[in-house]
PDB file of N, CA and C in Angstrom:
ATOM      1  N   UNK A   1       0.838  -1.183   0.000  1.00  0.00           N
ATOM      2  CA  UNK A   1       0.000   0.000   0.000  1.00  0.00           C
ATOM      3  C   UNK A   1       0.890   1.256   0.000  1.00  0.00           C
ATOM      4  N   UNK A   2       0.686   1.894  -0.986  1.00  0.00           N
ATOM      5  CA  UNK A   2       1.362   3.368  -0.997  1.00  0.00           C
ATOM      6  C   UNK A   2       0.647   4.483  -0.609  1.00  0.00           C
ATOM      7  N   UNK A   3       1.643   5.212   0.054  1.00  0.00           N
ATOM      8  CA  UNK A   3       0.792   6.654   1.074  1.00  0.00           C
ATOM      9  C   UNK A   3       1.046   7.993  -0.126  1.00  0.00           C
ATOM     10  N   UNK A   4       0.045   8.595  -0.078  1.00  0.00           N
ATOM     11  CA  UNK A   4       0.803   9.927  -0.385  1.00  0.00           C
ATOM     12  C   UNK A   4       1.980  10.906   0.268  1.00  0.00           C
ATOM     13  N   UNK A   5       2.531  11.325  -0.150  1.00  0.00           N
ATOM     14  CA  UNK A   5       3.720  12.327   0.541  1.00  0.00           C
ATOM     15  C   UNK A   5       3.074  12.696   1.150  1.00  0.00           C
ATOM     16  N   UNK A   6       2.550  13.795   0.636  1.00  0.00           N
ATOM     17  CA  UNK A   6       1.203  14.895   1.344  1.00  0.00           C
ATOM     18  C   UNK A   6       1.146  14.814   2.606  1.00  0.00           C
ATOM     19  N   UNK A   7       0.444  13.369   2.416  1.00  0.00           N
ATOM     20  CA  UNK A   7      -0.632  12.669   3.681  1.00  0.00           C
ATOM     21  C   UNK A   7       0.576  12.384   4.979  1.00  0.00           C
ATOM     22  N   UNK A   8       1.612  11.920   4.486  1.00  0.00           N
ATOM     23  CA  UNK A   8       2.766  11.437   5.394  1.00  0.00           C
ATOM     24  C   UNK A   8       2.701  13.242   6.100  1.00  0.00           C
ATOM     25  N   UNK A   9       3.526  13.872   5.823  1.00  0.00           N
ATOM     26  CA  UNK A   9       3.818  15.572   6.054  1.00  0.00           C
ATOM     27  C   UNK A   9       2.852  16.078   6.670  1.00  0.00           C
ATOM     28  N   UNK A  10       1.633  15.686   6.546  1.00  0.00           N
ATOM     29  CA  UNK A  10       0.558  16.196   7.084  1.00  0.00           C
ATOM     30  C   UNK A  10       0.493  16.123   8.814  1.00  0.00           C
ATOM     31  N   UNK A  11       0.473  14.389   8.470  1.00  0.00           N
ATOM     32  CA  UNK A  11       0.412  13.467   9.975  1.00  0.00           C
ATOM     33  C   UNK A  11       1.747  14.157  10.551  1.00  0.00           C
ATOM     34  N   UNK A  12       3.222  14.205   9.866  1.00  0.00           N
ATOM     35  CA  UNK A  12       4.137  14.338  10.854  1.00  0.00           C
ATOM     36  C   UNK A  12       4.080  15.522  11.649  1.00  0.00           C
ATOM     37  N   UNK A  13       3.212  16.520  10.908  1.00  0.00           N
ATOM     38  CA  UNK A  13       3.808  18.113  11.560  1.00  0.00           C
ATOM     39  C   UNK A  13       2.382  18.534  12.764  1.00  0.00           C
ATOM     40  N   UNK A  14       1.260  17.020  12.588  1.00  0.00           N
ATOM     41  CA  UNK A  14       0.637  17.329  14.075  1.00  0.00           C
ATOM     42  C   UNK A  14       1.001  16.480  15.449  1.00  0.00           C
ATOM     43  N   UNK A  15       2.494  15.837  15.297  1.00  0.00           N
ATOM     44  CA  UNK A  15       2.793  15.332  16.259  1.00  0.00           C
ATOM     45  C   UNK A  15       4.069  15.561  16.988  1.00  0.00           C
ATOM     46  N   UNK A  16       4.058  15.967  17.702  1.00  0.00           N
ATOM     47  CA  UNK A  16       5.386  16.150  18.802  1.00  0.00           C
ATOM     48  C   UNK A  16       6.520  15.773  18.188  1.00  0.00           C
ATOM     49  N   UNK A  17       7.518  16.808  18.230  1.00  0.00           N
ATOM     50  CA  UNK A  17       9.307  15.916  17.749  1.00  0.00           C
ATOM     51  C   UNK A  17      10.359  16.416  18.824  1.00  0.00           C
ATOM     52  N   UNK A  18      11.176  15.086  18.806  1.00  0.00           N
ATOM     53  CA  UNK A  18      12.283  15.343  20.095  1.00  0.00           C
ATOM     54  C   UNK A  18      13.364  15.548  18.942  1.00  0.00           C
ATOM     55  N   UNK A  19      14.025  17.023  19.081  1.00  0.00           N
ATOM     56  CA  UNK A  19      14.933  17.293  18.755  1.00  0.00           C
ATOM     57  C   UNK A  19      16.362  17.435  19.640  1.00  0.00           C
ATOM     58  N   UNK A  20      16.876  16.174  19.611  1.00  0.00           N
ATOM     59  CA  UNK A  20      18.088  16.392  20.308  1.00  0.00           C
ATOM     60  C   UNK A  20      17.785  16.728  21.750  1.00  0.00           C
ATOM     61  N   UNK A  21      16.640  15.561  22.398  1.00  0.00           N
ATOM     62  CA  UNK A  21      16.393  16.152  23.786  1.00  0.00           C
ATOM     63  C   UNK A  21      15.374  17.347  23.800  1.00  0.00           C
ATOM     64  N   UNK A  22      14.584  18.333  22.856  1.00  0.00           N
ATOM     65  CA  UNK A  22      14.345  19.069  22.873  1.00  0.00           C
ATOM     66  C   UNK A  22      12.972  18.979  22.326  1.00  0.00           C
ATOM     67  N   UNK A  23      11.908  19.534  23.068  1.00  0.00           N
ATOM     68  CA  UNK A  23      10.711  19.435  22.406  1.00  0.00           C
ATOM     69  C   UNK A  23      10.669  20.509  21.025  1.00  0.00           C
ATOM     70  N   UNK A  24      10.098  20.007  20.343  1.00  0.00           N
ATOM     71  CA  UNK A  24       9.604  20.604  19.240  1.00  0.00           C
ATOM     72  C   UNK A  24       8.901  20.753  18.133  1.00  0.00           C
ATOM     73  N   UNK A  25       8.447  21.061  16.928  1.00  0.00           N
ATOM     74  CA  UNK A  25       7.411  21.156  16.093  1.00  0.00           C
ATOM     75  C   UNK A  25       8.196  21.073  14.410  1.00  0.00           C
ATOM     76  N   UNK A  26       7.279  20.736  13.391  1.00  0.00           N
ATOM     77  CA  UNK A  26       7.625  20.825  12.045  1.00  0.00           C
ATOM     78  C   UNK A  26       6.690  22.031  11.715  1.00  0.00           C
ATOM     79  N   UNK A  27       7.312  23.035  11.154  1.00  0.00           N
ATOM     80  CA  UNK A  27       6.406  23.946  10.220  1.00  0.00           C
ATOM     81  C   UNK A  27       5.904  23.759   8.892  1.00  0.00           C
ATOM     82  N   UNK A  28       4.860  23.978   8.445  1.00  0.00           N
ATOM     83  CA  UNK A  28       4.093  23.839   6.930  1.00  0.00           C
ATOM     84  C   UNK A  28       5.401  23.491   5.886  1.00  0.00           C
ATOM     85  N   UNK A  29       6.343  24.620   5.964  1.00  0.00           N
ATOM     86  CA  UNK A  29       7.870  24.713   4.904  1.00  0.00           C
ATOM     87  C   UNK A  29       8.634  23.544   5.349  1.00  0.00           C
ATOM     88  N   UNK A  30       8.678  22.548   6.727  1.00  0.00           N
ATOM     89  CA  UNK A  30       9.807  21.860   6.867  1.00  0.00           C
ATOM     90  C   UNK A  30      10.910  22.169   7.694  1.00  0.00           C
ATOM     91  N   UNK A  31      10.572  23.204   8.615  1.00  0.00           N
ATOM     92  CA  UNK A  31      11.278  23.694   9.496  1.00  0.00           C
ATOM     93  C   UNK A  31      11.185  23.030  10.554  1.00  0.00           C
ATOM     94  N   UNK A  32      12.314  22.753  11.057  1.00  0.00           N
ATOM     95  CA  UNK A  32      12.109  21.823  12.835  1.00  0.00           C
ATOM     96  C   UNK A  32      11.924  23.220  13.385  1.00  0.00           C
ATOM     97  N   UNK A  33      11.232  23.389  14.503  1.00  0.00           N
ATOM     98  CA  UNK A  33      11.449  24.803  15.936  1.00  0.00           C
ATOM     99  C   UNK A  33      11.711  24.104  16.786  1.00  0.00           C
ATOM    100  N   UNK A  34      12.527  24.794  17.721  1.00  0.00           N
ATOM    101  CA  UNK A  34      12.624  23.891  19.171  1.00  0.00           C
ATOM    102  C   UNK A  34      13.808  25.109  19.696  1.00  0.00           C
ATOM    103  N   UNK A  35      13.467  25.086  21.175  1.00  0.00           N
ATOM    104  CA  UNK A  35      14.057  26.230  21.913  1.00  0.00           C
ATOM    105  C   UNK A  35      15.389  25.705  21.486  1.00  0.00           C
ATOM    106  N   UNK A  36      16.329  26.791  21.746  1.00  0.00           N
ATOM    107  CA  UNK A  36      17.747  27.038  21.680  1.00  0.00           C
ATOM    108  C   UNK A  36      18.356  27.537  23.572  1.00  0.00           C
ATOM    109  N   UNK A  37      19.535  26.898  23.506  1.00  0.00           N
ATOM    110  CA  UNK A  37      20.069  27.302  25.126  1.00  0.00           C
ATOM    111  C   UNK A  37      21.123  28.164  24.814  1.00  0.00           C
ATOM    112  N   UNK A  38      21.494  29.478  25.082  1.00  0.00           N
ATOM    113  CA  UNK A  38      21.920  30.696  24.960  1.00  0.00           C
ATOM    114  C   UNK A  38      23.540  30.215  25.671  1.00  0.00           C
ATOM    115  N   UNK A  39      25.189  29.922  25.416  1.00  0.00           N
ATOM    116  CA  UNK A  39      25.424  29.743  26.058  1.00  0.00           C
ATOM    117  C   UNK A  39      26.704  30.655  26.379  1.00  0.00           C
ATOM    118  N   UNK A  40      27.376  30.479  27.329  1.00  0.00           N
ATOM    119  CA  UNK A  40      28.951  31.522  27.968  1.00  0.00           C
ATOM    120  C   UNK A  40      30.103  30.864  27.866  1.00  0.00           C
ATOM    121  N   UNK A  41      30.759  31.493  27.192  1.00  0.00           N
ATOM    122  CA  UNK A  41      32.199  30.598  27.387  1.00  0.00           C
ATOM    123  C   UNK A  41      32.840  30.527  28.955  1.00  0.00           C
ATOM    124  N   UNK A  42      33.590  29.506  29.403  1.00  0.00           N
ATOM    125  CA  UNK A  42      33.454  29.566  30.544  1.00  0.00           C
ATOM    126  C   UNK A  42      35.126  30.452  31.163  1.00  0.00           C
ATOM    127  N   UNK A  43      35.668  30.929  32.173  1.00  0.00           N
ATOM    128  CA  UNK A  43      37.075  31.097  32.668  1.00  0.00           C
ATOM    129  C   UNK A  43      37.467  30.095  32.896  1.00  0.00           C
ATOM    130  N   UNK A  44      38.643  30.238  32.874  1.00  0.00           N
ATOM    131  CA  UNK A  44      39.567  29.116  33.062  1.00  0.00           C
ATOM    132  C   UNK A  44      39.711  28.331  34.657  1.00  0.00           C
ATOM    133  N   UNK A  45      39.328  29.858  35.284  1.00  0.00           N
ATOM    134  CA  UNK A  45      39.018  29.466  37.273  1.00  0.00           C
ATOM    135  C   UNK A  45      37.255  28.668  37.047  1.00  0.00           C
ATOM    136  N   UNK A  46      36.620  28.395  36.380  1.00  0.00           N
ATOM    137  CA  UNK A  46      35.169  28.218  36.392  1.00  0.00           C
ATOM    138  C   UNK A  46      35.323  26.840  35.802  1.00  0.00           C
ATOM    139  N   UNK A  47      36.429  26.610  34.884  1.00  0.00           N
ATOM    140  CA  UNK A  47      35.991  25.236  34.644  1.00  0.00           C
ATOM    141  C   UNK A  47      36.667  24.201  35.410  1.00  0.00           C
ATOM    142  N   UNK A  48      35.861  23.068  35.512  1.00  0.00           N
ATOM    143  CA  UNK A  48      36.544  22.129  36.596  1.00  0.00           C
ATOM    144  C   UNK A  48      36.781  20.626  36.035  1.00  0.00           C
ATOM    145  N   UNK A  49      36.855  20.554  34.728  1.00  0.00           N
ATOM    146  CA  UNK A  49      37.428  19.122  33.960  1.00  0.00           C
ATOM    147  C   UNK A  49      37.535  19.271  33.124  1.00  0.00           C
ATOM    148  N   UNK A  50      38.662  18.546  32.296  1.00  0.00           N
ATOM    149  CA  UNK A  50      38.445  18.555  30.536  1.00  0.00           C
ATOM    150  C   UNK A  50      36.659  18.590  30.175  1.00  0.00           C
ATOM    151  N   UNK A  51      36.837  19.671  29.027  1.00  0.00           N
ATOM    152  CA  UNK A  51      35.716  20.057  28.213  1.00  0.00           C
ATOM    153  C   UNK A  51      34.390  20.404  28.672  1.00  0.00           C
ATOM    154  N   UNK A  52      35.115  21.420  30.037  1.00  0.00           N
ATOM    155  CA  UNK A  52      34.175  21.696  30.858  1.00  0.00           C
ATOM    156  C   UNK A  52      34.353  23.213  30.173  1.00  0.00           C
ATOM    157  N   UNK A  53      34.249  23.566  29.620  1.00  0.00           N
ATOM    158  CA  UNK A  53      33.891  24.845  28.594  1.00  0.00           C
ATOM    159  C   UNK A  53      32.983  25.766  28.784  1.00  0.00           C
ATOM    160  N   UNK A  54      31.492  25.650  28.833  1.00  0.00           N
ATOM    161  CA  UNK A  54      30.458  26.116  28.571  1.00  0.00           C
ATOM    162  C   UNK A  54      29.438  26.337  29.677  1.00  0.00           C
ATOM    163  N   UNK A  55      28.993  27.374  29.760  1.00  0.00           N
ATOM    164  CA  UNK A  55      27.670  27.264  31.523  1.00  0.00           C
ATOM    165  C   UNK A  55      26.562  28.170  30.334  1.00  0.00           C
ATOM    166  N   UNK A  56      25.090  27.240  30.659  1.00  0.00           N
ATOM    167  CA  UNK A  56      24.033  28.110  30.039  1.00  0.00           C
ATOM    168  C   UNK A  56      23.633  29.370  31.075  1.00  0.00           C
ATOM    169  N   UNK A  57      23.217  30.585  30.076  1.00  0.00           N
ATOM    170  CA  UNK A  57      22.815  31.586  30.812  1.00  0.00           C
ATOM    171  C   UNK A  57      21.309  31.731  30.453  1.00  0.00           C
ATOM    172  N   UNK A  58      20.443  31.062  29.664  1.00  0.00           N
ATOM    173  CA  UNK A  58      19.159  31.374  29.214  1.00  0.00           C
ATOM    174  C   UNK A  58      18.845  30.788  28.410  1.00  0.00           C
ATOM    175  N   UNK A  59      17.939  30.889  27.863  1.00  0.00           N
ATOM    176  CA  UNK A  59      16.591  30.388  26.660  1.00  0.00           C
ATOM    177  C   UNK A  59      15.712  30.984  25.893  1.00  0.00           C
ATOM    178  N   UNK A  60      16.667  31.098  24.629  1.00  0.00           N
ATOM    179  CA  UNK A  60      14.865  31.484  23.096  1.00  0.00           C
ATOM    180  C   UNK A  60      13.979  30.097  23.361  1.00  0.00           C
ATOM    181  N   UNK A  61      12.777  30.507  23.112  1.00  0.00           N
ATOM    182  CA  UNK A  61      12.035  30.023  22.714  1.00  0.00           C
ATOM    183  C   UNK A  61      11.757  30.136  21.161  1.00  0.00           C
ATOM    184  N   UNK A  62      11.490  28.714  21.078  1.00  0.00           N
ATOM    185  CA  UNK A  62      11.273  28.216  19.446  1.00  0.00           C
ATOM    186  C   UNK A  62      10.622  29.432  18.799  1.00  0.00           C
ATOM    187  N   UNK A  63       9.282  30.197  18.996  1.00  0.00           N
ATOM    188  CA  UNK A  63       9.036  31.414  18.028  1.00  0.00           C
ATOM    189  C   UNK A  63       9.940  32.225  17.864  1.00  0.00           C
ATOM    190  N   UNK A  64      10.938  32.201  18.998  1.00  0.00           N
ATOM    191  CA  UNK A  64      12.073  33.542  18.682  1.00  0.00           C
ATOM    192  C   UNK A  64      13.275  33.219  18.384  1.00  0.00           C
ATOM    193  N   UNK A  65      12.957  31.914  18.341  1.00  0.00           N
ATOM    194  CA  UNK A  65      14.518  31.204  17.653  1.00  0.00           C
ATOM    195  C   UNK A  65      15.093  30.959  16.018  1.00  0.00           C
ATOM    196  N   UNK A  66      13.644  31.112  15.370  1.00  0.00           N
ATOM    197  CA  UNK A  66      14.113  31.179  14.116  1.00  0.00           C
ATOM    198  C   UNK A  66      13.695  32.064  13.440  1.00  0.00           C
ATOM    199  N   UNK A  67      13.524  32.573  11.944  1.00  0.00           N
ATOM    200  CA  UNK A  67      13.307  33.623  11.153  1.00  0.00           C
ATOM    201  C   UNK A  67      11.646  33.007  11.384  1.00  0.00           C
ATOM    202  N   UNK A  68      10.567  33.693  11.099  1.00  0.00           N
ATOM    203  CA  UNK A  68       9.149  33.822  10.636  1.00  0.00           C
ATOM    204  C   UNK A  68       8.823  33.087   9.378  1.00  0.00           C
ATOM    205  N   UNK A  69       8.028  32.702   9.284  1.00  0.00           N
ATOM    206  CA  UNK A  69       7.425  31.815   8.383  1.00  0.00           C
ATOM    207  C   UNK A  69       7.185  32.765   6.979  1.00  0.00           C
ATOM    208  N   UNK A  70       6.967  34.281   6.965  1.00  0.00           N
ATOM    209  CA  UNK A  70       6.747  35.005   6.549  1.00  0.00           C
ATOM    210  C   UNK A  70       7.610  35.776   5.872  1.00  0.00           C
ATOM    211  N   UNK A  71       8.817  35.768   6.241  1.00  0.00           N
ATOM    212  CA  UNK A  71       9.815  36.300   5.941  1.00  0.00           C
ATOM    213  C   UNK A  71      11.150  35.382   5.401  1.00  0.00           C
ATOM    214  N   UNK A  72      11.022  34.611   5.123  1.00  0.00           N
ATOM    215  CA  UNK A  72      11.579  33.348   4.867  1.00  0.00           C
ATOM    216  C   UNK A  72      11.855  33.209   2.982  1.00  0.00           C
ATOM    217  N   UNK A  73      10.657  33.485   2.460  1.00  0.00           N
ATOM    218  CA  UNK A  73      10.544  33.318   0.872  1.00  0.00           C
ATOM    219  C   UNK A  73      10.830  31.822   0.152  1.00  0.00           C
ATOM    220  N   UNK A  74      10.413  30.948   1.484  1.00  0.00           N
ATOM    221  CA  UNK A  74      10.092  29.711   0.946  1.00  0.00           C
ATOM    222  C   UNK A  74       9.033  29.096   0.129  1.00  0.00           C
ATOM    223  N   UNK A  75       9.203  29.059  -1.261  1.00  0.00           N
ATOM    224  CA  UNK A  75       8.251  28.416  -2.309  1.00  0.00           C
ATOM    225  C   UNK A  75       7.772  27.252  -1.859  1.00  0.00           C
ATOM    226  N   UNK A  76       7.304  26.530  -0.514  1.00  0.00           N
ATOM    227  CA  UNK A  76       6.831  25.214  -0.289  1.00  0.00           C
ATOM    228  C   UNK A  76       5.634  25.986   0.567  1.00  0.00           C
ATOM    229  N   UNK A  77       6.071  27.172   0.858  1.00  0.00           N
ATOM    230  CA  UNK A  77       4.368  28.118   1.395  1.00  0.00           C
ATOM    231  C   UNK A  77       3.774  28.889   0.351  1.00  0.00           C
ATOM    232  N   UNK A  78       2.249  28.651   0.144  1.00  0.00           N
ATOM    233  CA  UNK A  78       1.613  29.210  -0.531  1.00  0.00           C
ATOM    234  C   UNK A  78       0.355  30.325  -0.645  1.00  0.00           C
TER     235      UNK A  78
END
Protein backbone atom coordinates (compact mmCIF):
# COMPACT_ATOMS: atom_id res chain seq x y z
CA UNK A 1 0.00 0.00 0.00
CA UNK A 2 1.36 3.37 -1.00
CA UNK A 3 0.79 6.65 1.07
CA UNK A 4 0.80 9.93 -0.39
CA UNK A 5 3.72 12.33 0.54
CA UNK A 6 1.20 14.90 1.34
CA UNK A 7 -0.63 12.67 3.68
CA UNK A 8 2.77 11.44 5.39
CA UNK A 9 3.82 15.57 6.05
CA UNK A 10 0.56 16.20 7.08
CA UNK A 11 0.41 13.47 9.97
CA UNK A 12 4.14 14.34 10.85
CA UNK A 13 3.81 18.11 11.56
CA UNK A 14 0.64 17.33 14.08
CA UNK A 15 2.79 15.33 16.26
CA UNK A 16 5.39 16.15 18.80
CA UNK A 17 9.31 15.92 17.75
CA UNK A 18 12.28 15.34 20.10
CA UNK A 19 14.93 17.29 18.75
CA UNK A 20 18.09 16.39 20.31
CA UNK A 21 16.39 16.15 23.79
CA UNK A 22 14.35 19.07 22.87
CA UNK A 23 10.71 19.43 22.41
CA UNK A 24 9.60 20.60 19.24
CA UNK A 25 7.41 21.16 16.09
CA UNK A 26 7.63 20.82 12.04
CA UNK A 27 6.41 23.95 10.22
CA UNK A 28 4.09 23.84 6.93
CA UNK A 29 7.87 24.71 4.90
CA UNK A 30 9.81 21.86 6.87
CA UNK A 31 11.28 23.69 9.50
CA UNK A 32 12.11 21.82 12.83
CA UNK A 33 11.45 24.80 15.94
CA UNK A 34 12.62 23.89 19.17
CA UNK A 35 14.06 26.23 21.91
CA UNK A 36 17.75 27.04 21.68
CA UNK A 37 20.07 27.30 25.13
CA UNK A 38 21.92 30.70 24.96
CA UNK A 39 25.42 29.74 26.06
CA UNK A 40 28.95 31.52 27.97
CA UNK A 41 32.20 30.60 27.39
CA UNK A 42 33.45 29.57 30.54
CA UNK A 43 37.07 31.10 32.67
CA UNK A 44 39.57 29.12 33.06
CA UNK A 45 39.02 29.47 37.27
CA UNK A 46 35.17 28.22 36.39
CA UNK A 47 35.99 25.24 34.64
CA UNK A 48 36.54 22.13 36.60
CA UNK A 49 37.43 19.12 33.96
CA UNK A 50 38.44 18.55 30.54
CA UNK A 51 35.72 20.06 28.21
CA UNK A 52 34.18 21.70 30.86
CA UNK A 53 33.89 24.85 28.59
CA UNK A 54 30.46 26.12 28.57
CA UNK A 55 27.67 27.26 31.52
CA UNK A 56 24.03 28.11 30.04
CA UNK A 57 22.82 31.59 30.81
CA UNK A 58 19.16 31.37 29.21
CA UNK A 59 16.59 30.39 26.66
CA UNK A 60 14.87 31.48 23.10
CA UNK A 61 12.03 30.02 22.71
CA UNK A 62 11.27 28.22 19.45
CA UNK A 63 9.04 31.41 18.03
CA UNK A 64 12.07 33.54 18.68
CA UNK A 65 14.52 31.20 17.65
CA UNK A 66 14.11 31.18 14.12
CA UNK A 67 13.31 33.62 11.15
CA UNK A 68 9.15 33.82 10.64
CA UNK A 69 7.42 31.81 8.38
CA UNK A 70 6.75 35.00 6.55
CA UNK A 71 9.82 36.30 5.94
CA UNK A 72 11.58 33.35 4.87
CA UNK A 73 10.54 33.32 0.87
CA UNK A 74 10.09 29.71 0.95
CA UNK A 75 8.25 28.42 -2.31
CA UNK A 76 6.83 25.21 -0.29
CA UNK A 77 4.37 28.12 1.40
CA UNK A 78 1.61 29.21 -0.53
Amino acid sequence: MSVPADAVAAEMRKIPVDYFGHAGSIRPNGRVLYPITLYQVKSPEESKAAWDYYKPVGDVDADHAFRPMNEGGCYLIK
